[in-house]
C-alpha atoms as a PDB file:
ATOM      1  CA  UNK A   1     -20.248  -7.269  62.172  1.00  0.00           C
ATOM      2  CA  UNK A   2     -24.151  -8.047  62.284  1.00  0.00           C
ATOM      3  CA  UNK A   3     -24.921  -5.392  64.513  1.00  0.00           C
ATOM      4  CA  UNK A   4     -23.172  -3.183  62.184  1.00  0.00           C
ATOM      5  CA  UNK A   5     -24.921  -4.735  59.505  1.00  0.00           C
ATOM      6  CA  UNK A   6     -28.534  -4.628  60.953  1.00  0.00           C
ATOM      7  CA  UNK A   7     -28.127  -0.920  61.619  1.00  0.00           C
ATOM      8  CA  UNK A   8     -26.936   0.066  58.170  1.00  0.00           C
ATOM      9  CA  UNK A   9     -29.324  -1.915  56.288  1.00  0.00           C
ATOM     10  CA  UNK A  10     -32.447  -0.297  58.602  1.00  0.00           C
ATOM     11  CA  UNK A  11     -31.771   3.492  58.419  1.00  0.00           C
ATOM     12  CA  UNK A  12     -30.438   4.733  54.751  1.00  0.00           C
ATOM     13  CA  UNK A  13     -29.654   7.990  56.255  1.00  0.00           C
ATOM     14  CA  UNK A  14     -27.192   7.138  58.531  1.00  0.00           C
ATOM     15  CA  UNK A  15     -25.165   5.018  55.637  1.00  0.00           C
ATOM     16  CA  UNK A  16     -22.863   8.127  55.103  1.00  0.00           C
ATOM     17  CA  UNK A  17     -22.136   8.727  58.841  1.00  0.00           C
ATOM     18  CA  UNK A  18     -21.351   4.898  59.513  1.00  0.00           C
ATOM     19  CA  UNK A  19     -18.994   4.507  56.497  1.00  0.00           C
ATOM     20  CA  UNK A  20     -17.502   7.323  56.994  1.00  0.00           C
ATOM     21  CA  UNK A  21     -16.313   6.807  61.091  1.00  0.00           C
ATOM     22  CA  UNK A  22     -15.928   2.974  60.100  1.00  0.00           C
ATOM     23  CA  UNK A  23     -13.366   3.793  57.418  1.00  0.00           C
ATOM     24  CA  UNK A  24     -11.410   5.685  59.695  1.00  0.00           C
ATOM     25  CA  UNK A  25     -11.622   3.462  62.751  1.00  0.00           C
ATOM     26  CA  UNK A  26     -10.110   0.798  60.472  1.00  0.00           C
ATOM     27  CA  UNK A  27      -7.411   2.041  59.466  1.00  0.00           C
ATOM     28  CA  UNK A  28      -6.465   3.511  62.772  1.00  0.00           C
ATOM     29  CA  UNK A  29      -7.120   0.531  64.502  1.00  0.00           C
ATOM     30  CA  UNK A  30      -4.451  -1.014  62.613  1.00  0.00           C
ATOM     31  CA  UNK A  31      -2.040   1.540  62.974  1.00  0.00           C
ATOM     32  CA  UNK A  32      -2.539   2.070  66.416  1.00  0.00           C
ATOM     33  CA  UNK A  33      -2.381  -1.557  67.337  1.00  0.00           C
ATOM     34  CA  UNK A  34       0.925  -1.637  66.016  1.00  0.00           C
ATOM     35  CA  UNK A  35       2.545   0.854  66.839  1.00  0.00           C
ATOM     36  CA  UNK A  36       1.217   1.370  70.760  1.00  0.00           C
ATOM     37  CA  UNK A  37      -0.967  -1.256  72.082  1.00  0.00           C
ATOM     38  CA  UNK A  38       0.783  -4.539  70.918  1.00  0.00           C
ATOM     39  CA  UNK A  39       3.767  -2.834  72.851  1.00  0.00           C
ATOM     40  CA  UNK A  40       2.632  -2.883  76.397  1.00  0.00           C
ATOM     41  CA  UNK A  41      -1.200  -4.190  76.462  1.00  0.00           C
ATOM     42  CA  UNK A  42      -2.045  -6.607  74.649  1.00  0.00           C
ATOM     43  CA  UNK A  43      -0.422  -9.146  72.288  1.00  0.00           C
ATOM     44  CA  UNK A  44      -3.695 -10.883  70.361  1.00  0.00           C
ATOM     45  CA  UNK A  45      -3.351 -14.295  68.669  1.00  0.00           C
ATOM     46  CA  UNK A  46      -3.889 -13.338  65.035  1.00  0.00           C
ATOM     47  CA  UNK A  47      -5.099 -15.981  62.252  1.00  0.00           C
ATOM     48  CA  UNK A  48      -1.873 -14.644  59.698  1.00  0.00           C
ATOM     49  CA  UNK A  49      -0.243 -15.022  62.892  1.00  0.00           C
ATOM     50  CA  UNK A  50       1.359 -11.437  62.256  1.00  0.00           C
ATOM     51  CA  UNK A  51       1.802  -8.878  65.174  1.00  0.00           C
ATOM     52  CA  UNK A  52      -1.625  -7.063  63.829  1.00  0.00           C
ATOM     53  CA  UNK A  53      -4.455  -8.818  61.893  1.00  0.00           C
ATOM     54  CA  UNK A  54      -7.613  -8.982  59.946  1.00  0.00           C
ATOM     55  CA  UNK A  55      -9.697  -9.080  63.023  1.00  0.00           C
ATOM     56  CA  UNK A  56      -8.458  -5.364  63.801  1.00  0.00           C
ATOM     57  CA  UNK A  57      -9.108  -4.158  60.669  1.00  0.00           C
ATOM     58  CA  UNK A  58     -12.697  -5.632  60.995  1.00  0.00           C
ATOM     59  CA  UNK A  59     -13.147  -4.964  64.779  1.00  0.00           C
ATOM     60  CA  UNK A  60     -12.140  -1.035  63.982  1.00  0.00           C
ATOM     61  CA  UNK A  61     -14.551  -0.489  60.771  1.00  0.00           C
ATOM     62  CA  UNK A  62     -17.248  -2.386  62.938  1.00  0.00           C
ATOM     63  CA  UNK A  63     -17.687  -0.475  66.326  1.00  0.00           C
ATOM     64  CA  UNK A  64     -16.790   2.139  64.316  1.00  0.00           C
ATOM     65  CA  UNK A  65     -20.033   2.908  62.605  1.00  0.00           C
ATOM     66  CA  UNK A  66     -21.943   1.515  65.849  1.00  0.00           C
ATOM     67  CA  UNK A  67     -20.539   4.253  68.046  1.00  0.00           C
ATOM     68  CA  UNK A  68     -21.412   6.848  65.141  1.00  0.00           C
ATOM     69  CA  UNK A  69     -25.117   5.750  65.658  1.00  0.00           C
ATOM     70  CA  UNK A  70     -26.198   4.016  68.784  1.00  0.00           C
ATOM     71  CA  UNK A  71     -27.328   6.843  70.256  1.00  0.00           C
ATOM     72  CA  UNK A  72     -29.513   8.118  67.818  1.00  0.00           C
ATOM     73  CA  UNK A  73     -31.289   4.748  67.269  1.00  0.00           C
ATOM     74  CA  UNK A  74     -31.782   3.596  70.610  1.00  0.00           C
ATOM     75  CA  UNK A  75     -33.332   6.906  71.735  1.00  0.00           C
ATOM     76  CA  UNK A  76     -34.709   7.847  68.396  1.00  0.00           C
ATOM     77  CA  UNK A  77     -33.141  10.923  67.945  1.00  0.00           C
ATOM     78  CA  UNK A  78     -32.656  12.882  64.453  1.00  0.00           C
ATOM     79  CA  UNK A  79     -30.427  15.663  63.641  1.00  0.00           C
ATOM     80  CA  UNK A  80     -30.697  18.318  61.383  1.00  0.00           C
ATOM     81  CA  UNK A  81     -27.719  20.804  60.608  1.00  0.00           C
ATOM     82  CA  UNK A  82     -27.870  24.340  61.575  1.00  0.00           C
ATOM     83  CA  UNK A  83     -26.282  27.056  60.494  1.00  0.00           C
ATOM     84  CA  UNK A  84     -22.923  28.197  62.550  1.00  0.00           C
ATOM     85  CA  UNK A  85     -20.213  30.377  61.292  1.00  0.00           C
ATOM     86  CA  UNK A  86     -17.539  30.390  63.765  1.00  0.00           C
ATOM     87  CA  UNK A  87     -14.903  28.142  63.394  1.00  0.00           C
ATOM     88  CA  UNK A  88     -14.947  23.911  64.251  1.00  0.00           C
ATOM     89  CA  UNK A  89     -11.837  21.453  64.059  1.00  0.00           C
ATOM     90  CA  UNK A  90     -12.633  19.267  61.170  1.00  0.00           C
ATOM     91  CA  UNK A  91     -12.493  15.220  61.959  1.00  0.00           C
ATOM     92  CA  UNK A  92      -9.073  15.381  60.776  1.00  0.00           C
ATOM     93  CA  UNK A  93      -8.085  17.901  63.331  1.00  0.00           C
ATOM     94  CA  UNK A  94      -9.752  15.870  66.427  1.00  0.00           C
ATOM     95  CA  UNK A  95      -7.808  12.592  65.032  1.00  0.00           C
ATOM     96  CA  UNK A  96      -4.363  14.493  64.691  1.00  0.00           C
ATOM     97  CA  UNK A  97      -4.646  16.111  68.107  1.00  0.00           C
ATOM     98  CA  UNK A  98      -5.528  12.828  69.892  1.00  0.00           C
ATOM     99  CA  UNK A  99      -2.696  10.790  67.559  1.00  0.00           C
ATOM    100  CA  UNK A 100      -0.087  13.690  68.489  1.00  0.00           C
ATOM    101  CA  UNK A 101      -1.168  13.377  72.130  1.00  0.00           C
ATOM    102  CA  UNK A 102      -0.785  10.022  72.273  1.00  0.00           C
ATOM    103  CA  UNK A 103       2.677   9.533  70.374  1.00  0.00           C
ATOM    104  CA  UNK A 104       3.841  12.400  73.126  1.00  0.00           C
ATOM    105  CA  UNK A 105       2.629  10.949  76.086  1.00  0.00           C
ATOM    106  CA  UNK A 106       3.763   6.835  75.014  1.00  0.00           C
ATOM    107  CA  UNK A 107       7.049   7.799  73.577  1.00  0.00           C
ATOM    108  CA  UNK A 108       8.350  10.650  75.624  1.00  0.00           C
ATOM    109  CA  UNK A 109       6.713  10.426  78.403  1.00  0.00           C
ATOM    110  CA  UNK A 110       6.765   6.409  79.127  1.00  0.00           C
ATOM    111  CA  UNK A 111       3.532   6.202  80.273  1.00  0.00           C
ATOM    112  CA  UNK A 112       1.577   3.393  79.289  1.00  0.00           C
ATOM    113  CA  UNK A 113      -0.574   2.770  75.813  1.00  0.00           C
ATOM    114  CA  UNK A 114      -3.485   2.537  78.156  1.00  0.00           C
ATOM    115  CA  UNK A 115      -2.879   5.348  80.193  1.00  0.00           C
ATOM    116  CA  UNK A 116      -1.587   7.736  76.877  1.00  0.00           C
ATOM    117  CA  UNK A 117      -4.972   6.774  74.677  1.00  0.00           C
ATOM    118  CA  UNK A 118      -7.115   7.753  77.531  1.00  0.00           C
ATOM    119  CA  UNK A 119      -5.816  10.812  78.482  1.00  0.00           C
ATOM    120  CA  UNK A 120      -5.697  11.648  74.574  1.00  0.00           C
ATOM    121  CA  UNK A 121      -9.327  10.875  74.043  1.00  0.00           C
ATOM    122  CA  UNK A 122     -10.161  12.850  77.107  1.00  0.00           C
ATOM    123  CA  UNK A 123      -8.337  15.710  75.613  1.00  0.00           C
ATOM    124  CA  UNK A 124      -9.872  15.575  72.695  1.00  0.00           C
ATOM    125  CA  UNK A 125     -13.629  15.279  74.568  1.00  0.00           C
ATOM    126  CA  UNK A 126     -13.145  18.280  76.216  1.00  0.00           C
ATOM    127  CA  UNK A 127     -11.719  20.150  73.340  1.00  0.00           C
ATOM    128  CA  UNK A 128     -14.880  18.860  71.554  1.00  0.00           C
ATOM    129  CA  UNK A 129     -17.534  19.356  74.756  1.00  0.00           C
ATOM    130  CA  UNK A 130     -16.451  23.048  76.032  1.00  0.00           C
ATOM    131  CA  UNK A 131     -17.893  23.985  72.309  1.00  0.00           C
ATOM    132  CA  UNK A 132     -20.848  22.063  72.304  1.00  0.00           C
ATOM    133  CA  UNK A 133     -22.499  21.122  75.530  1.00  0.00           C
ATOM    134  CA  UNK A 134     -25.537  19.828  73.808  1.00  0.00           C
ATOM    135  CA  UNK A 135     -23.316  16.476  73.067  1.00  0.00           C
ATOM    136  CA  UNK A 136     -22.264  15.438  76.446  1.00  0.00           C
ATOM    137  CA  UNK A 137     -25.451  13.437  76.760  1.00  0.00           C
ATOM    138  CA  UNK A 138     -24.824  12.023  73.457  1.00  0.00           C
ATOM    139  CA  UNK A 139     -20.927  11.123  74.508  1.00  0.00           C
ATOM    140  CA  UNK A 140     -21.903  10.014  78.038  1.00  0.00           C
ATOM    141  CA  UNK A 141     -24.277   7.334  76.673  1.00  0.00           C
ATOM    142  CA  UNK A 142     -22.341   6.211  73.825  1.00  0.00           C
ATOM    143  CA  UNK A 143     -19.553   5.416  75.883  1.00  0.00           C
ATOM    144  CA  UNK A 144     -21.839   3.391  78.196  1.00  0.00           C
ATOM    145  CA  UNK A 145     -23.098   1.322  75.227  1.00  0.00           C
ATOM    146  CA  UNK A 146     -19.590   0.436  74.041  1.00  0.00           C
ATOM    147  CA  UNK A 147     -18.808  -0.331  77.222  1.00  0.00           C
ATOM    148  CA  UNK A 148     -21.765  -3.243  76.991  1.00  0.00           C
ATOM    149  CA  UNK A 149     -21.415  -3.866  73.665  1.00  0.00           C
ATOM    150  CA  UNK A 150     -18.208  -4.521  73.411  1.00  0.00           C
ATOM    151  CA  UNK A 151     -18.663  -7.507  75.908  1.00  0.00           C
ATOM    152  CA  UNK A 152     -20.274 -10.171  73.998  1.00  0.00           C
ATOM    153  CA  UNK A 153     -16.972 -10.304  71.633  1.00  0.00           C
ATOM    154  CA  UNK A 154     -15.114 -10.822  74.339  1.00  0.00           C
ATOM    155  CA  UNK A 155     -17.331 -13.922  75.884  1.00  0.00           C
ATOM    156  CA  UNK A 156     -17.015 -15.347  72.469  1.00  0.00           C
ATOM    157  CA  UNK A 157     -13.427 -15.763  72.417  1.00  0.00           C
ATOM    158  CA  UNK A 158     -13.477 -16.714  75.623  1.00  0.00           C
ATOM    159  CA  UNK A 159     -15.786 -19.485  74.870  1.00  0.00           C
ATOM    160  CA  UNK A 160     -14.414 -20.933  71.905  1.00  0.00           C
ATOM    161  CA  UNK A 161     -10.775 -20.103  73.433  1.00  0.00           C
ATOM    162  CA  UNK A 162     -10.680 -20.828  77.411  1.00  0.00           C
ATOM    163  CA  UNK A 163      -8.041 -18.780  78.627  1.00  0.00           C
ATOM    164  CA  UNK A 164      -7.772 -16.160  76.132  1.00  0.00           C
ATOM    165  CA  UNK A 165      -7.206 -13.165  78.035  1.00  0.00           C
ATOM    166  CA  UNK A 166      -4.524 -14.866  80.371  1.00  0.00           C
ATOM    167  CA  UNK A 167      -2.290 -15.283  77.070  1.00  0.00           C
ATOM    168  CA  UNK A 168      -2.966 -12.257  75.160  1.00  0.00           C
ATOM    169  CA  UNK A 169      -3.140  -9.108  77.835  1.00  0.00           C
ATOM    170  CA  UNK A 170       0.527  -8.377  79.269  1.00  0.00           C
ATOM    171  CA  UNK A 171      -0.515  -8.258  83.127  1.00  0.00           C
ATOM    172  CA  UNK A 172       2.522  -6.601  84.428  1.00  0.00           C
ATOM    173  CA  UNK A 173       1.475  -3.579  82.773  1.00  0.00           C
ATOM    174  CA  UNK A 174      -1.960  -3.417  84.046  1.00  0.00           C
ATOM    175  CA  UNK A 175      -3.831  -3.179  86.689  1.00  0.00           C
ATOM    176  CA  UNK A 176      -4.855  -6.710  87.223  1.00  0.00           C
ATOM    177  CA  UNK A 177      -8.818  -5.957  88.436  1.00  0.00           C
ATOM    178  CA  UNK A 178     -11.234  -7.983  86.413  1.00  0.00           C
ATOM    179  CA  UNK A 179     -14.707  -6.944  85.532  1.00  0.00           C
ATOM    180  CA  UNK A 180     -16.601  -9.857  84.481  1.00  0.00           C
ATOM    181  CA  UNK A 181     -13.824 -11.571  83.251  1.00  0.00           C
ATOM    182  CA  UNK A 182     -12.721  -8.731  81.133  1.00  0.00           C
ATOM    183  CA  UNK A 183      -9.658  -6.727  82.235  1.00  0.00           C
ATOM    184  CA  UNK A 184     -10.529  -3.102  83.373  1.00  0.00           C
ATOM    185  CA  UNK A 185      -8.103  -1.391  80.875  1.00  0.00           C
ATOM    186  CA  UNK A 186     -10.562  -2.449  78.479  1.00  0.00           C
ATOM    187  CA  UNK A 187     -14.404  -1.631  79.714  1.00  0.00           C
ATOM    188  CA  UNK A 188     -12.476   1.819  80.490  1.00  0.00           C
ATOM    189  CA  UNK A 189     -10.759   2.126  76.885  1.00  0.00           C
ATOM    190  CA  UNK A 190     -14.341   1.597  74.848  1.00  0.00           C
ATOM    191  CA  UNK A 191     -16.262   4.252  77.488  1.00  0.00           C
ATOM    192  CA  UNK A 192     -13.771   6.902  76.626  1.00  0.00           C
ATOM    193  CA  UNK A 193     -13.541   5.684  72.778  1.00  0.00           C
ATOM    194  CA  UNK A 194     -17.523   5.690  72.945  1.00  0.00           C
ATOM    195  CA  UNK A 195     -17.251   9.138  74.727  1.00  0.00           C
ATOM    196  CA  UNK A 196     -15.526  10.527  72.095  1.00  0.00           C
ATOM    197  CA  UNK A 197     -16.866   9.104  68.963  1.00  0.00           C
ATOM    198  CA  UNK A 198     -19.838   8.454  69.752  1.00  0.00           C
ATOM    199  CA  UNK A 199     -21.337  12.413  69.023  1.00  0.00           C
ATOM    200  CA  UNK A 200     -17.763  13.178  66.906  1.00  0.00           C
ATOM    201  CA  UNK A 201     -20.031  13.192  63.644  1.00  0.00           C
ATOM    202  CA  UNK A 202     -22.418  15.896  65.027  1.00  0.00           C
ATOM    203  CA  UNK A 203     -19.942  17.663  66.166  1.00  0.00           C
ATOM    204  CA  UNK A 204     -17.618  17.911  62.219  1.00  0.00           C
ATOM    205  CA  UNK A 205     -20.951  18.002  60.453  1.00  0.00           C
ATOM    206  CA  UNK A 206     -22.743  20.962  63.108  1.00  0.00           C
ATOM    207  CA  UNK A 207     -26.002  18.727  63.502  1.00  0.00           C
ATOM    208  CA  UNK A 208     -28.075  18.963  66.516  1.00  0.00           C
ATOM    209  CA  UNK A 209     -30.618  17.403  67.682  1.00  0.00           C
ATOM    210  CA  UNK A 210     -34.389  17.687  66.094  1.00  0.00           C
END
């Protein structure tokens, strides 16, 4: 949370945007967790010891409102809306087409969680990109910086918790190749996530770059 935390307190116009794609990465991290990833990924120890925990919750709302921004801070960019009349999916739409895609693919499909979310958030990028090209730069590098910043959290547990990932990730449904330490499934899952939601807010809102 205190990267989340040092980037809301700096910039008091991106407070809306970061609330806003926290809120709703919380809650769907939950549900999500739950219902597909806990299935056939990943089974995390959780401190209520319940199949999903607090620490989704607050893992969701944080990288959340990171993704919304990182772009914009790191390379200083500002956004002003402009005026568009033809017609964009709302952030509601882009969430129900990538949930829909990914309850098809997991449950009558039997592909995996893994393999379902990515394809869904891919989807859901190219739905997004084909209308707005300007973004792709702005989804491209968001997805990188997940991809980074997303590691320390793993290296914690790790630390405090030697042999974390060998008790929580379900192997026999992944690929097995290591990056780092850090199964592949996820540096690849937080790119596309990252891809995605990283210029989403633009996107709803029409705001382009200054």
């Amino acid at each position: 949370m205190v990267p989340w935390i040092i980037l809301f307190v700096q910039k008091k116009r991106s407070r809306k945007e970061m609330l806003t794609l926290s809120s709703w990465a919380a809650a769907l991290s939950i549900i999500t967790s739950y219902l597909f990833w806990t299935k056939d990924w990943w089974r995390p120890e959780t401190i209520t010891g319940t199949i999903v925990g607090i620490e989704d919750l607050i893992l969701g709302f944080a990288v959340g409102g990171i993704v919304t921004v990182v772009y914009e801070r790191v390379f200083k960019k500002r956004y002003i809306k402009y005026k568009d009349d033809s017609y964009y999916p709302g952030l509601v739409s882009h969430i129900a087409v990538a949930c829909a895609l990914l309850a098809l693919l997991f449950w009558l499909t039997s592909l995996s969680s893994f393999y379902s979310v990515v394809i869904a958030l891919l989807v859901v990028a190219i739905r997004m990109f084909y209308k707005r090209k300007d973004l792709i730069i702005n989804g491209i590098t968001s997805g990188i910086f997940m991809s980074v910043i997303i590691l320390p959290y793993y290296y914690a547990i790790i630390l405090i918790s030697p042999g974390w990932i060998e008790r929580t990730y379900l192997f026999d449904n992944l690929s097995g190749i290591m990056i780092t330490g850090i199964p592949l499934e996820e540096i690849v899952f937080w790119f596309v996530f990252g891809l995605v939601c990283g210029p989403v807010y633009e996107f709803w809102k029409k705001r382009k770059e200054k």
